[in-house]
Every structure is written in structure tokens, then in C-alpha cells.
PDB file of N, CA and C in Angstrom:
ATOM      1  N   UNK A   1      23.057 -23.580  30.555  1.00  0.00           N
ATOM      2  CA  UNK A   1      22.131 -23.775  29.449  1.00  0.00           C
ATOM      3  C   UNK A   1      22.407 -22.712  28.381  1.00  0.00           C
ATOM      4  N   UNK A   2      22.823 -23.244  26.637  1.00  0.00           N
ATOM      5  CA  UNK A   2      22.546 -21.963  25.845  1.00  0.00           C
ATOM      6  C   UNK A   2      21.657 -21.445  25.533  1.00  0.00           C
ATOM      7  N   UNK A   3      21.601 -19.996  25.439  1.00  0.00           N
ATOM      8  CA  UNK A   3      20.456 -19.401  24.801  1.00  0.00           C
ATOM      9  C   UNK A   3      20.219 -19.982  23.071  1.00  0.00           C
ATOM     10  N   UNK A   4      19.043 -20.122  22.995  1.00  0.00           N
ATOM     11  CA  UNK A   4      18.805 -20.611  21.478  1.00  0.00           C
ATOM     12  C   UNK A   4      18.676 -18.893  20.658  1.00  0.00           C
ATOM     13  N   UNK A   5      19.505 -18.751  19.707  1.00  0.00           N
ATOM     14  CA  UNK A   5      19.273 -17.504  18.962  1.00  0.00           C
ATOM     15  C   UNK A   5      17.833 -17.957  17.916  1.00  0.00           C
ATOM     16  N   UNK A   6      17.026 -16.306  17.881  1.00  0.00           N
ATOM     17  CA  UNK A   6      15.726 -16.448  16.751  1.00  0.00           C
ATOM     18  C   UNK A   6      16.340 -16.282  15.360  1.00  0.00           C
ATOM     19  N   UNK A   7      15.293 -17.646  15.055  1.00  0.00           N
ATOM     20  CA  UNK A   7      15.446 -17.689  13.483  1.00  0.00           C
ATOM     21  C   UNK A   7      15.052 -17.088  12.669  1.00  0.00           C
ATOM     22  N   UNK A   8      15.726 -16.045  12.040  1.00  0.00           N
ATOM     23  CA  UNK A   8      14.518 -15.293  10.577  1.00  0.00           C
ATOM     24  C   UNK A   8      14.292 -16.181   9.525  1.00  0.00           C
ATOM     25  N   UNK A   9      13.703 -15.343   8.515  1.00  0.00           N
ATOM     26  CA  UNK A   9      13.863 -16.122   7.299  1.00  0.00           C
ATOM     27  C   UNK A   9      14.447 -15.257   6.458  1.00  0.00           C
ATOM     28  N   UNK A  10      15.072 -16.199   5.191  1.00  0.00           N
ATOM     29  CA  UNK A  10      16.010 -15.654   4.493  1.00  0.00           C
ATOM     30  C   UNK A  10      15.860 -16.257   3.265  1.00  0.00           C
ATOM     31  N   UNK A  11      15.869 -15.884   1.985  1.00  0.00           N
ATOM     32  CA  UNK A  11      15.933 -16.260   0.373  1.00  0.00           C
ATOM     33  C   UNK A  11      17.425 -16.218   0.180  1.00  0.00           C
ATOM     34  N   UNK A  12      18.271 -17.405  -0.308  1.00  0.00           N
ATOM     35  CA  UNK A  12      20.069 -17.153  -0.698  1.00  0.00           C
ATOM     36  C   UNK A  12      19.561 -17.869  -2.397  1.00  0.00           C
ATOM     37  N   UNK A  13      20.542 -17.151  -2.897  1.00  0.00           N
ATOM     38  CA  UNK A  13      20.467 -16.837  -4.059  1.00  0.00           C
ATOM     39  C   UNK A  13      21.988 -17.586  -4.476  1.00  0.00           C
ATOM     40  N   UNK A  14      21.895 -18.982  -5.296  1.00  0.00           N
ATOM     41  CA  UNK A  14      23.198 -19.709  -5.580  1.00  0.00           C
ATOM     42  C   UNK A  14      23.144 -19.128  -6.975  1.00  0.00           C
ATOM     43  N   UNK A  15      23.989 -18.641  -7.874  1.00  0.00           N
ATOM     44  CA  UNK A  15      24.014 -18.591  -9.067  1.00  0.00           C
ATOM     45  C   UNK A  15      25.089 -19.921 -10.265  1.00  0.00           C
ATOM     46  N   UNK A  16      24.376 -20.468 -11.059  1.00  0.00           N
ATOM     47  CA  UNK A  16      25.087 -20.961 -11.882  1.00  0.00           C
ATOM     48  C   UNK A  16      26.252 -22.026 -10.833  1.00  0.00           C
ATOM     49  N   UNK A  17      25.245 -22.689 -10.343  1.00  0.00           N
ATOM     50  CA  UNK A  17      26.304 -23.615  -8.735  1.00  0.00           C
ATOM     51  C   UNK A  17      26.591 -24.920  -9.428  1.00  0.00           C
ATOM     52  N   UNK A  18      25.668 -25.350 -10.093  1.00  0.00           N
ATOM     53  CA  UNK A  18      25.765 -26.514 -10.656  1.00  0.00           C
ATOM     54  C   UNK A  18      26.027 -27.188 -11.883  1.00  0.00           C
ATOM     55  N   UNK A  19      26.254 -28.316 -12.686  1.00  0.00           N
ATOM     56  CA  UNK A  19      26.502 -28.346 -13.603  1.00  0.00           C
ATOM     57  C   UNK A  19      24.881 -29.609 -14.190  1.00  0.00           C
ATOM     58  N   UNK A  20      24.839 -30.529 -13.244  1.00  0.00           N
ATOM     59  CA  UNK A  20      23.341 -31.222 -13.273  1.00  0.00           C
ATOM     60  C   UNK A  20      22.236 -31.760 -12.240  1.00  0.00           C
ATOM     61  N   UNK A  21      20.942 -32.294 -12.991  1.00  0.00           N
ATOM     62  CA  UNK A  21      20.316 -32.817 -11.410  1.00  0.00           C
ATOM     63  C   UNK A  21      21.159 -33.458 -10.285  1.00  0.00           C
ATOM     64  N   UNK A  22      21.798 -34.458 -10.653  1.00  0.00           N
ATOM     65  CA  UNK A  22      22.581 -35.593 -10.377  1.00  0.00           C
ATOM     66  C   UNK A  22      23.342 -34.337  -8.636  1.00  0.00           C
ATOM     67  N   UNK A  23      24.254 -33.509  -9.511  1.00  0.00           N
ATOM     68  CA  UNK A  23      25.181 -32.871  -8.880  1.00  0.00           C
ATOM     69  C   UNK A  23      24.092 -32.200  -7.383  1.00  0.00           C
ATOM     70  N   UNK A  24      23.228 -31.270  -8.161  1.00  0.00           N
ATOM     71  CA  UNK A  24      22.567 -30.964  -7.322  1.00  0.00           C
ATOM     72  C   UNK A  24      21.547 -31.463  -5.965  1.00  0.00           C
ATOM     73  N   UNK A  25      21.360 -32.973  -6.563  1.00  0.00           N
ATOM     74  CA  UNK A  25      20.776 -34.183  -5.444  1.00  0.00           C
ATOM     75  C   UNK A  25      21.925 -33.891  -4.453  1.00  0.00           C
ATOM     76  N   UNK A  26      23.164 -34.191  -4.779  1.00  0.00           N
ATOM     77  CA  UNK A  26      24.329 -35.058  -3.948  1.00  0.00           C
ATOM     78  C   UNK A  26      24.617 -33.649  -2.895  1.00  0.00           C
ATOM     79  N   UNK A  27      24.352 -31.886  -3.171  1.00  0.00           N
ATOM     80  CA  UNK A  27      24.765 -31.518  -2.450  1.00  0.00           C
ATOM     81  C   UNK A  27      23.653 -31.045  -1.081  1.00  0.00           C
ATOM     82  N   UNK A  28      22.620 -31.364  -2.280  1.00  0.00           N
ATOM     83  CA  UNK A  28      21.272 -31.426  -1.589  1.00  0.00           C
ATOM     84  C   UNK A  28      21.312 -31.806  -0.085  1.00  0.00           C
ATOM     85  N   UNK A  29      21.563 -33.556  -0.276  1.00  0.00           N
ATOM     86  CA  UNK A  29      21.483 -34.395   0.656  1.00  0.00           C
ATOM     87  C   UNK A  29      22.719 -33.814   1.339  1.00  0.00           C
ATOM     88  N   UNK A  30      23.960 -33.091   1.012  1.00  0.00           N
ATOM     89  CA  UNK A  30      25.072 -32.990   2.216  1.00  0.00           C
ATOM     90  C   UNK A  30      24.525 -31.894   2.920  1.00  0.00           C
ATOM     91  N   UNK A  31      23.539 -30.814   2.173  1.00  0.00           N
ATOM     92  CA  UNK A  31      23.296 -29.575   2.910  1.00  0.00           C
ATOM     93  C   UNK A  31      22.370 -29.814   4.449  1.00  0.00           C
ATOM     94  N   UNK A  32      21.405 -30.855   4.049  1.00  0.00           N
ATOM     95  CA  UNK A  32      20.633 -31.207   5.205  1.00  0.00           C
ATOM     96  C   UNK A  32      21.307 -31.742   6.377  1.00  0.00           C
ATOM     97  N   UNK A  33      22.284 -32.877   5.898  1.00  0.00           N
ATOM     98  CA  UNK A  33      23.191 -33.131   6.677  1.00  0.00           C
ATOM     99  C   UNK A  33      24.426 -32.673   8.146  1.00  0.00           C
ATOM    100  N   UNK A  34      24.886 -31.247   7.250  1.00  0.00           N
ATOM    101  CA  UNK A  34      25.679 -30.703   7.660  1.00  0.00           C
ATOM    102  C   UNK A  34      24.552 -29.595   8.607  1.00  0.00           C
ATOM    103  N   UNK A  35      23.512 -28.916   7.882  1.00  0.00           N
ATOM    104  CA  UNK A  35      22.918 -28.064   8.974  1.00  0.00           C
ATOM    105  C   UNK A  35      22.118 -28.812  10.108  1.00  0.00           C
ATOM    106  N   UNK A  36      21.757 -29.858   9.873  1.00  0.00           N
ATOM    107  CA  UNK A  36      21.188 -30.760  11.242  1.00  0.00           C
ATOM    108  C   UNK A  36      21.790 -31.125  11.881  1.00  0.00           C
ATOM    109  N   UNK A  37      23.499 -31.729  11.269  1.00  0.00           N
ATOM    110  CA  UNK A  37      24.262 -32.223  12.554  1.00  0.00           C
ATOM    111  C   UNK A  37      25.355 -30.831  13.205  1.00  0.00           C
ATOM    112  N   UNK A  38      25.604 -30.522  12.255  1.00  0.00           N
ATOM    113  CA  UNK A  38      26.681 -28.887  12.690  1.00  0.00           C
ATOM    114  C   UNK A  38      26.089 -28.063  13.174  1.00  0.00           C
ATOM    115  N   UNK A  39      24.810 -27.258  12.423  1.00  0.00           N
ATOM    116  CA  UNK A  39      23.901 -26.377  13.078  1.00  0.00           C
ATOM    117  C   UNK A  39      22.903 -26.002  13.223  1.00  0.00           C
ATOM    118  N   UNK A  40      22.130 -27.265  14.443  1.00  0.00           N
ATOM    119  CA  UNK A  40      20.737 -27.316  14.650  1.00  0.00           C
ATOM    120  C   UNK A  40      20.922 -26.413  15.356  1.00  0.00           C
ATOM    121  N   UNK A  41      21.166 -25.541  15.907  1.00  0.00           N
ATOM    122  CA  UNK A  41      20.138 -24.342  16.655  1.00  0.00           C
ATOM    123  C   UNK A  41      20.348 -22.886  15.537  1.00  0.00           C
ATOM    124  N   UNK A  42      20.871 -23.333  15.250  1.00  0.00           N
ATOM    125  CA  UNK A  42      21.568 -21.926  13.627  1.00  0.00           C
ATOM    126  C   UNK A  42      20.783 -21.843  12.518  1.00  0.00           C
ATOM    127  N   UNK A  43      20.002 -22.886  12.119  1.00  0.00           N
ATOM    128  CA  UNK A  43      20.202 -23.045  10.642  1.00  0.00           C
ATOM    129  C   UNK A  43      18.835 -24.014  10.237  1.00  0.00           C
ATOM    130  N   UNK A  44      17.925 -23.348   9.543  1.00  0.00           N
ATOM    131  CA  UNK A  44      17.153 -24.651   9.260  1.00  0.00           C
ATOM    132  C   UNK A  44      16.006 -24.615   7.404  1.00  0.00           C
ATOM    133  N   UNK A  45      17.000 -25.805   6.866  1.00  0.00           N
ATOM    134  CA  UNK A  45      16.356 -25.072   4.991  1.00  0.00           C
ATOM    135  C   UNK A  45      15.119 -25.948   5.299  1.00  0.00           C
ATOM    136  N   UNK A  46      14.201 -24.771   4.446  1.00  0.00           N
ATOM    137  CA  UNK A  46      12.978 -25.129   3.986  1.00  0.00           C
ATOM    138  C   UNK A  46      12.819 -25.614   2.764  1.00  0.00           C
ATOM    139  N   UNK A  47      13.122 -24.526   2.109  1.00  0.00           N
ATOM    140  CA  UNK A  47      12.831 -25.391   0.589  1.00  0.00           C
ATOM    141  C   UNK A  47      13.802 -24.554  -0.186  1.00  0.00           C
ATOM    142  N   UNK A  48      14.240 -25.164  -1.883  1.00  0.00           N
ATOM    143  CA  UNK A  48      14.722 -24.773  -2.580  1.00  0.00           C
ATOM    144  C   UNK A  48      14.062 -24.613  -4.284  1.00  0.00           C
ATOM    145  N   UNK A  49      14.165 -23.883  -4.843  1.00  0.00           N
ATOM    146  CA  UNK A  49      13.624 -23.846  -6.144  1.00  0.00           C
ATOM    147  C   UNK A  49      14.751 -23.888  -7.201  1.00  0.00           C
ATOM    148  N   UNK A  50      15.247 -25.146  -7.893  1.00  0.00           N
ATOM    149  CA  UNK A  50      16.193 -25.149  -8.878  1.00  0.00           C
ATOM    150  C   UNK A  50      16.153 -24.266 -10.342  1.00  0.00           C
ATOM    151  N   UNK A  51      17.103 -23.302 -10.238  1.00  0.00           N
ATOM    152  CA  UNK A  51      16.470 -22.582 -11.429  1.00  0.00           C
ATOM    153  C   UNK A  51      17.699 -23.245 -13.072  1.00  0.00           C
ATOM    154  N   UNK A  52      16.694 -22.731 -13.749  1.00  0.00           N
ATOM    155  CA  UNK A  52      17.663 -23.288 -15.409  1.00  0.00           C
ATOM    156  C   UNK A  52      18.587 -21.808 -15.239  1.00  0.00           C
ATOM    157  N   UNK A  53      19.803 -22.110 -15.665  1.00  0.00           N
ATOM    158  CA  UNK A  53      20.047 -20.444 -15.873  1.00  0.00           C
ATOM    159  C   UNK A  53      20.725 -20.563 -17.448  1.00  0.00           C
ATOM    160  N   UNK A  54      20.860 -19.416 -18.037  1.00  0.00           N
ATOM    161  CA  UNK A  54      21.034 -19.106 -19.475  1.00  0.00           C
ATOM    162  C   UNK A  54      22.191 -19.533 -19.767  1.00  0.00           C
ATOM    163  N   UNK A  55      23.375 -20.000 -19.308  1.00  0.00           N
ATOM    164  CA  UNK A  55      24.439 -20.679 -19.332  1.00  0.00           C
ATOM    165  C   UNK A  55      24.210 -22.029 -19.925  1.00  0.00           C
ATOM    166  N   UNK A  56      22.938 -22.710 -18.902  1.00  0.00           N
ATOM    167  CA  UNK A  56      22.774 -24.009 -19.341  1.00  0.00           C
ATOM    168  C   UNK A  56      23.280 -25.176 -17.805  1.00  0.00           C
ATOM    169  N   UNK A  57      23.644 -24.225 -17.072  1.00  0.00           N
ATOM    170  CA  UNK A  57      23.775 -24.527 -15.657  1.00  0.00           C
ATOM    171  C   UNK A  57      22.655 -24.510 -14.611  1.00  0.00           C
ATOM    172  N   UNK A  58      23.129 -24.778 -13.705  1.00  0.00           N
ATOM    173  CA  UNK A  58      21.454 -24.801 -12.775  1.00  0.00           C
ATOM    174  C   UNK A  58      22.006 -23.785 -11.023  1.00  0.00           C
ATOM    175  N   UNK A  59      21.107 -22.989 -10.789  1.00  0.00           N
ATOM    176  CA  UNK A  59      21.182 -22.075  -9.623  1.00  0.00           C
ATOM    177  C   UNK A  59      20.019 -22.539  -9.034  1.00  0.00           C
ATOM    178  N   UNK A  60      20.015 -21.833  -8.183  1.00  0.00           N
ATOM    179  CA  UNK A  60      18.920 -22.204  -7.208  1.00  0.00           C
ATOM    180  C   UNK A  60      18.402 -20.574  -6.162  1.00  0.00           C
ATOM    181  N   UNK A  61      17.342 -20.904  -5.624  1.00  0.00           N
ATOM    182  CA  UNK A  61      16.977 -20.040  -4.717  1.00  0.00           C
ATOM    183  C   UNK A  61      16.521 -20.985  -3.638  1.00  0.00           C
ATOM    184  N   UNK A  62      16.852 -20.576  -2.360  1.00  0.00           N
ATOM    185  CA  UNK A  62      16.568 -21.105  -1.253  1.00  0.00           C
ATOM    186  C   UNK A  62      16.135 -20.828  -0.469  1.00  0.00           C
ATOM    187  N   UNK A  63      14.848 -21.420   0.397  1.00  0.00           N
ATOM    188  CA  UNK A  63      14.564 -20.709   1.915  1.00  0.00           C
ATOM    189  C   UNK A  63      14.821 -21.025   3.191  1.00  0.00           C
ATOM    190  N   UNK A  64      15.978 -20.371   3.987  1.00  0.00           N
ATOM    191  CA  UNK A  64      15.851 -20.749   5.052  1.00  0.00           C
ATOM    192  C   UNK A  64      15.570 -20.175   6.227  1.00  0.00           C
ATOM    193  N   UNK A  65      15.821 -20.983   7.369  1.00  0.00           N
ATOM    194  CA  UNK A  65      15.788 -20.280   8.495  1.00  0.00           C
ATOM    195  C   UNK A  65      16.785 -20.107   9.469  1.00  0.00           C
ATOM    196  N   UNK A  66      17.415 -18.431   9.715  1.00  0.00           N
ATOM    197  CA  UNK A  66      18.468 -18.859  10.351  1.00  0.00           C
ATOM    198  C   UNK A  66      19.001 -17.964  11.209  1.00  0.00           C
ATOM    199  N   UNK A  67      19.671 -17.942  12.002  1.00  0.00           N
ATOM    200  CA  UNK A  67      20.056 -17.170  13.411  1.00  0.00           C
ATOM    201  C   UNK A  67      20.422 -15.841  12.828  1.00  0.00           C
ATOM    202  N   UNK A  68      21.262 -16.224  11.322  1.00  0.00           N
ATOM    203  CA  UNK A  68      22.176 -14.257  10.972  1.00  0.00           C
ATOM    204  C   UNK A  68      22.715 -14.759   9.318  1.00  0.00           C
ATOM    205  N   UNK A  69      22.620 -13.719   8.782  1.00  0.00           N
ATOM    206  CA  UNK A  69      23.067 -14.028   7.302  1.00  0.00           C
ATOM    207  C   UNK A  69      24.873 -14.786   7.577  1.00  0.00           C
ATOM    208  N   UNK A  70      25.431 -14.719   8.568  1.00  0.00           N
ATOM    209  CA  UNK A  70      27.029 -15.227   8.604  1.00  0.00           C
ATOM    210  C   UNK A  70      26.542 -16.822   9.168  1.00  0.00           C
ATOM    211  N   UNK A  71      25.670 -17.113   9.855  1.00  0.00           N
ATOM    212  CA  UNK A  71      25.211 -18.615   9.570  1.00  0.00           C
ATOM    213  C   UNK A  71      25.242 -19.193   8.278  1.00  0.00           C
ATOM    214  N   UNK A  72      24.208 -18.527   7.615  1.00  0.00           N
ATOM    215  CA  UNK A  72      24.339 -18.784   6.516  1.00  0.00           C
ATOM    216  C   UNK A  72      25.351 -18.775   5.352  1.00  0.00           C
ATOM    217  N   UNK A  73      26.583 -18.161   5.446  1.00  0.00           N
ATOM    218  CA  UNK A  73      27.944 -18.146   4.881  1.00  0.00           C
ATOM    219  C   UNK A  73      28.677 -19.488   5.241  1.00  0.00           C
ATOM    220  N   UNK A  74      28.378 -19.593   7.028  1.00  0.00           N
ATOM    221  CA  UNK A  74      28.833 -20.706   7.201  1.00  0.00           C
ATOM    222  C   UNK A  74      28.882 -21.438   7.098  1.00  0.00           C
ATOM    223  N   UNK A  75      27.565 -21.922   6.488  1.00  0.00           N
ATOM    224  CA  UNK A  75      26.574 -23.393   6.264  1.00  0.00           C
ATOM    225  C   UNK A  75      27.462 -23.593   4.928  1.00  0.00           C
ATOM    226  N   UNK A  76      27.143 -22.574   4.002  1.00  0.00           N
ATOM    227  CA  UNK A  76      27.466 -22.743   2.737  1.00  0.00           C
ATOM    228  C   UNK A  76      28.290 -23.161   1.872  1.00  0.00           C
ATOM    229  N   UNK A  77      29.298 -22.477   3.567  1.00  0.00           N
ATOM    230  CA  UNK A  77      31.083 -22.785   3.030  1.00  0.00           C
ATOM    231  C   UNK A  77      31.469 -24.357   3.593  1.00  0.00           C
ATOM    232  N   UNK A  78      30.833 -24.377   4.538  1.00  0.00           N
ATOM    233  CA  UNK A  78      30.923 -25.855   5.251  1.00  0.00           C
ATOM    234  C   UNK A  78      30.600 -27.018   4.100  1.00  0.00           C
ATOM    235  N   UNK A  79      29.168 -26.807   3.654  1.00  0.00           N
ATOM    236  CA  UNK A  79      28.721 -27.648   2.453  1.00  0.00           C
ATOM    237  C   UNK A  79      29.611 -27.706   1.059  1.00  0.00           C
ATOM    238  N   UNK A  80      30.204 -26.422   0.459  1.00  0.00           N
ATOM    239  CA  UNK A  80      30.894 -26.076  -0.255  1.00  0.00           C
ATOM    240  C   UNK A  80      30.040 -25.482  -1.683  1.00  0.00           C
ATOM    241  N   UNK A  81      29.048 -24.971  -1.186  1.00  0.00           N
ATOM    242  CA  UNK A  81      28.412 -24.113  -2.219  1.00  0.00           C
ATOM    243  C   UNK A  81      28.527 -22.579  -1.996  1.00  0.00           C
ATOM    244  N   UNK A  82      28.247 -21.769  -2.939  1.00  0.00           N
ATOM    245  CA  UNK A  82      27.610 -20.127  -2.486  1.00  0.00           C
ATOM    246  C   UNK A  82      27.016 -19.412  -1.869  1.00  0.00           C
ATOM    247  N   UNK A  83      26.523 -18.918  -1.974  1.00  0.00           N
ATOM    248  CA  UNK A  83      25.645 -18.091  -0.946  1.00  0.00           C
ATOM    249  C   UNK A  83      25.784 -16.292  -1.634  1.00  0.00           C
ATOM    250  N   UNK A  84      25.625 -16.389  -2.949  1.00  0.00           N
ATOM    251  CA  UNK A  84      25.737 -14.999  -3.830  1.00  0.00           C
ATOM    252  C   UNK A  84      24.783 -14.078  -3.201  1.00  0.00           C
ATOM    253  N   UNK A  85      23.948 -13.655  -2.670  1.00  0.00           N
ATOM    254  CA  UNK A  85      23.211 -12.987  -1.896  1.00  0.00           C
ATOM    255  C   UNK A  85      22.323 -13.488  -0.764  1.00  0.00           C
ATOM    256  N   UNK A  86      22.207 -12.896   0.275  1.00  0.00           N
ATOM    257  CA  UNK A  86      21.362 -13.321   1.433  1.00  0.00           C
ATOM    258  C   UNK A  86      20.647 -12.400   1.302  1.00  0.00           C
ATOM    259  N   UNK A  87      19.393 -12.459   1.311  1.00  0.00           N
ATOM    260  CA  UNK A  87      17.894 -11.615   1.385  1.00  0.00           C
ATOM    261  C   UNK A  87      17.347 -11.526   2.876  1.00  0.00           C
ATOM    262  N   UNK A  88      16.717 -10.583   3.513  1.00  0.00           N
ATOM    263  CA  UNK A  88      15.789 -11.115   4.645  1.00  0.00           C
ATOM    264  C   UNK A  88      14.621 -11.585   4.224  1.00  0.00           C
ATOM    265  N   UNK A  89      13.487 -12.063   4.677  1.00  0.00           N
ATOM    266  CA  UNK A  89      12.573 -11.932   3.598  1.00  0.00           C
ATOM    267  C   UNK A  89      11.586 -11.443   4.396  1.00  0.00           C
ATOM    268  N   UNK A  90      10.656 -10.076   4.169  1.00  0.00           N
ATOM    269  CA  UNK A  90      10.134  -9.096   5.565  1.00  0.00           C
ATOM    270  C   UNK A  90       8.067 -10.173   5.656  1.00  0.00           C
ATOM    271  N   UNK A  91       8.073 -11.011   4.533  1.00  0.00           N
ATOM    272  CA  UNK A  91       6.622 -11.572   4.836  1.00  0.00           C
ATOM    273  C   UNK A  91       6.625 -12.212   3.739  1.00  0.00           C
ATOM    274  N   UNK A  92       5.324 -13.375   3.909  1.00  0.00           N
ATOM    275  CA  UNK A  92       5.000 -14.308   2.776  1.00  0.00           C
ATOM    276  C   UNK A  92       3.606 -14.524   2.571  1.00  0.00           C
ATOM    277  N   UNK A  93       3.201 -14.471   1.454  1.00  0.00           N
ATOM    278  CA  UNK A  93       1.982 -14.154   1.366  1.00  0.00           C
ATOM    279  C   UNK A  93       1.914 -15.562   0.327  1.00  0.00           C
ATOM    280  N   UNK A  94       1.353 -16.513   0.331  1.00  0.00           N
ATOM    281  CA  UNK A  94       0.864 -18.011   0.154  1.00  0.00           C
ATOM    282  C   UNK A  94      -0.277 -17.690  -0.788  1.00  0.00           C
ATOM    283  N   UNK A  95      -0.371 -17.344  -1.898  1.00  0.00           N
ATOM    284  CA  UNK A  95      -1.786 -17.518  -2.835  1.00  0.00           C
ATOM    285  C   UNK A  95      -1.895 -19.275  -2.874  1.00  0.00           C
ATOM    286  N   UNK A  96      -1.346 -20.159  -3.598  1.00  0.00           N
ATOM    287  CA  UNK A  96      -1.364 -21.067  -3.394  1.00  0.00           C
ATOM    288  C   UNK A  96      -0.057 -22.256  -2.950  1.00  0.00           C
ATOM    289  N   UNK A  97      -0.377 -23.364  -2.800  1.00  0.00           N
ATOM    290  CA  UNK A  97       1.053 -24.322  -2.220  1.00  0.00           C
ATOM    291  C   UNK A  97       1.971 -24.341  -3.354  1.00  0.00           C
ATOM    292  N   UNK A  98       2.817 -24.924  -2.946  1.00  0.00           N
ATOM    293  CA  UNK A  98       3.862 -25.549  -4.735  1.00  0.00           C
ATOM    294  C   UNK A  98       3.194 -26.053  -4.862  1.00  0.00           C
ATOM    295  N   UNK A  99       3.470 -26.259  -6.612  1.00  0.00           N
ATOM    296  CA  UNK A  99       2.589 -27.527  -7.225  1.00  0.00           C
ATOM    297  C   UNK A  99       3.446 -28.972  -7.130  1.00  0.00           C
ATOM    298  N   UNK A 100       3.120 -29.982  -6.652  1.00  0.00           N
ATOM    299  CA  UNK A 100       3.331 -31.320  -6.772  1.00  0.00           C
ATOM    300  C   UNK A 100       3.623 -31.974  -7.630  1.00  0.00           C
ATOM    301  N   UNK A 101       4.811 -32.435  -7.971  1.00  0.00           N
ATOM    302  CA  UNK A 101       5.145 -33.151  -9.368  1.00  0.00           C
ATOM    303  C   UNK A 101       4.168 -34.594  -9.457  1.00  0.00           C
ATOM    304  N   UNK A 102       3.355 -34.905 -10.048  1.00  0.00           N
ATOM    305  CA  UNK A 102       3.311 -36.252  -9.948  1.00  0.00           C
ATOM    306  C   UNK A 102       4.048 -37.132 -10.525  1.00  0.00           C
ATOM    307  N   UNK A 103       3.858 -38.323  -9.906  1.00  0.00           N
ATOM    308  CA  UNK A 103       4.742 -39.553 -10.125  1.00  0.00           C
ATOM    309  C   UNK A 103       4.642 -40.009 -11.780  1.00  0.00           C
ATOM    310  N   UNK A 104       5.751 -40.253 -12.417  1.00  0.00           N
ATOM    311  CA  UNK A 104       5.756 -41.039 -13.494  1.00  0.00           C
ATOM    312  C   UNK A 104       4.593 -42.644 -13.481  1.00  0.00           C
ATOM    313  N   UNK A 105       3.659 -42.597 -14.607  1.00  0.00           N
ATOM    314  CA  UNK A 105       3.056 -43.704 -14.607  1.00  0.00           C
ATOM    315  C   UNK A 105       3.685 -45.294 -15.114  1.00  0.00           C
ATOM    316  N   UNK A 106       3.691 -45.917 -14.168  1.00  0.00           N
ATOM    317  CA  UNK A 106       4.936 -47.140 -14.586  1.00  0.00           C
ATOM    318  C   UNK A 106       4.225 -48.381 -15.837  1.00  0.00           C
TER     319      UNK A 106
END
């Protein structure tokens, strides 16, 4: 039987990764992909926050959860994005949820 390694949490910091939404959906959907089927006991994203950056490109910040910041290299390189800094993140303090986009009225 393997031992399951503990997951921390971690903020990765993509800079200037993208060029549009479009791009960023498509790697979206490969990132979930690749860490659920490659590395479910390693690796598990929570959420991401797409940022504008001053270029006119789009970065992101991410949260996940994961065995060691070199998981997370791995994931990254596997998917074929960055991973410009790995953070630990030592606590989270929740004032309120994200806010909810609502739906376009049709």
C-alpha cells in the first residue's frame, strides 16, 4: 500500500501566461485533467484568479493543494504553463466568499 503524502496549500503565481480568455479556458480544462489523471495523490487546484496584466496579457494566481512545491513544477511543466513563484500559504482568513458572476440575461 502507498503512503498518501500531506497536502499543503500553495498560491503559484503564472505571469503574463496567456494571450486570451479562449487560451486560458483550453489550458484550464488540460490542467484539471492532467492533475486528476497523472497526480491524484500529489496535486489538487482549487481555484484560480485571472489577472489583466499591464502588457495586455493575462496571468493568473492559483490555489492549490499539494504534496511539495516540485509537484507543483511538475504539474506545470506537464500542462505546459509556469509556475513563476510557489508561495506556501501559512492561513486563510475568509471575510467573505468570491463574488458570483451572474448569468447574462437572455
Amino acid at each position: 500500500m502507498s503512503e498518501v503524502a500531506e497536502l499543503k496549500l500553495y498560491a503559484i503565481r503564472r505571469k503574463q501566461a496567456w494571450k486570451s480568455p479562449a487560451e486560458v479556458e483550453g489550458v484550464a480544462a488540460r490542467s484539471k485533467r492532467v492533475a486528476d489523471d497523472d497526480f491524484p495523490q500529489d496535486i489538487r487546484w482549487i481555484r484560480s484568479y485571472v489577472i489583466a496584466e499591464e502588457d495586455g496579457s493575462l496571468g493568473s494566481v492559483c490555489i492549490y493543494q499539494a504534496s511539495s512545491p516540485e509537484a507543483v513544477r511538475r504539474h506545470a511543466h506537464r500542462v505546459g504553463m509556469p509556475a513563476d513563484e510557489i508561495l506556501d500559504i501559512a492561513d486563510t482568513v475568509v471575510i467573505r466568499p468570491d463574488p458570483v458572476k451572474e448569468p447574462a440575461a437572455a
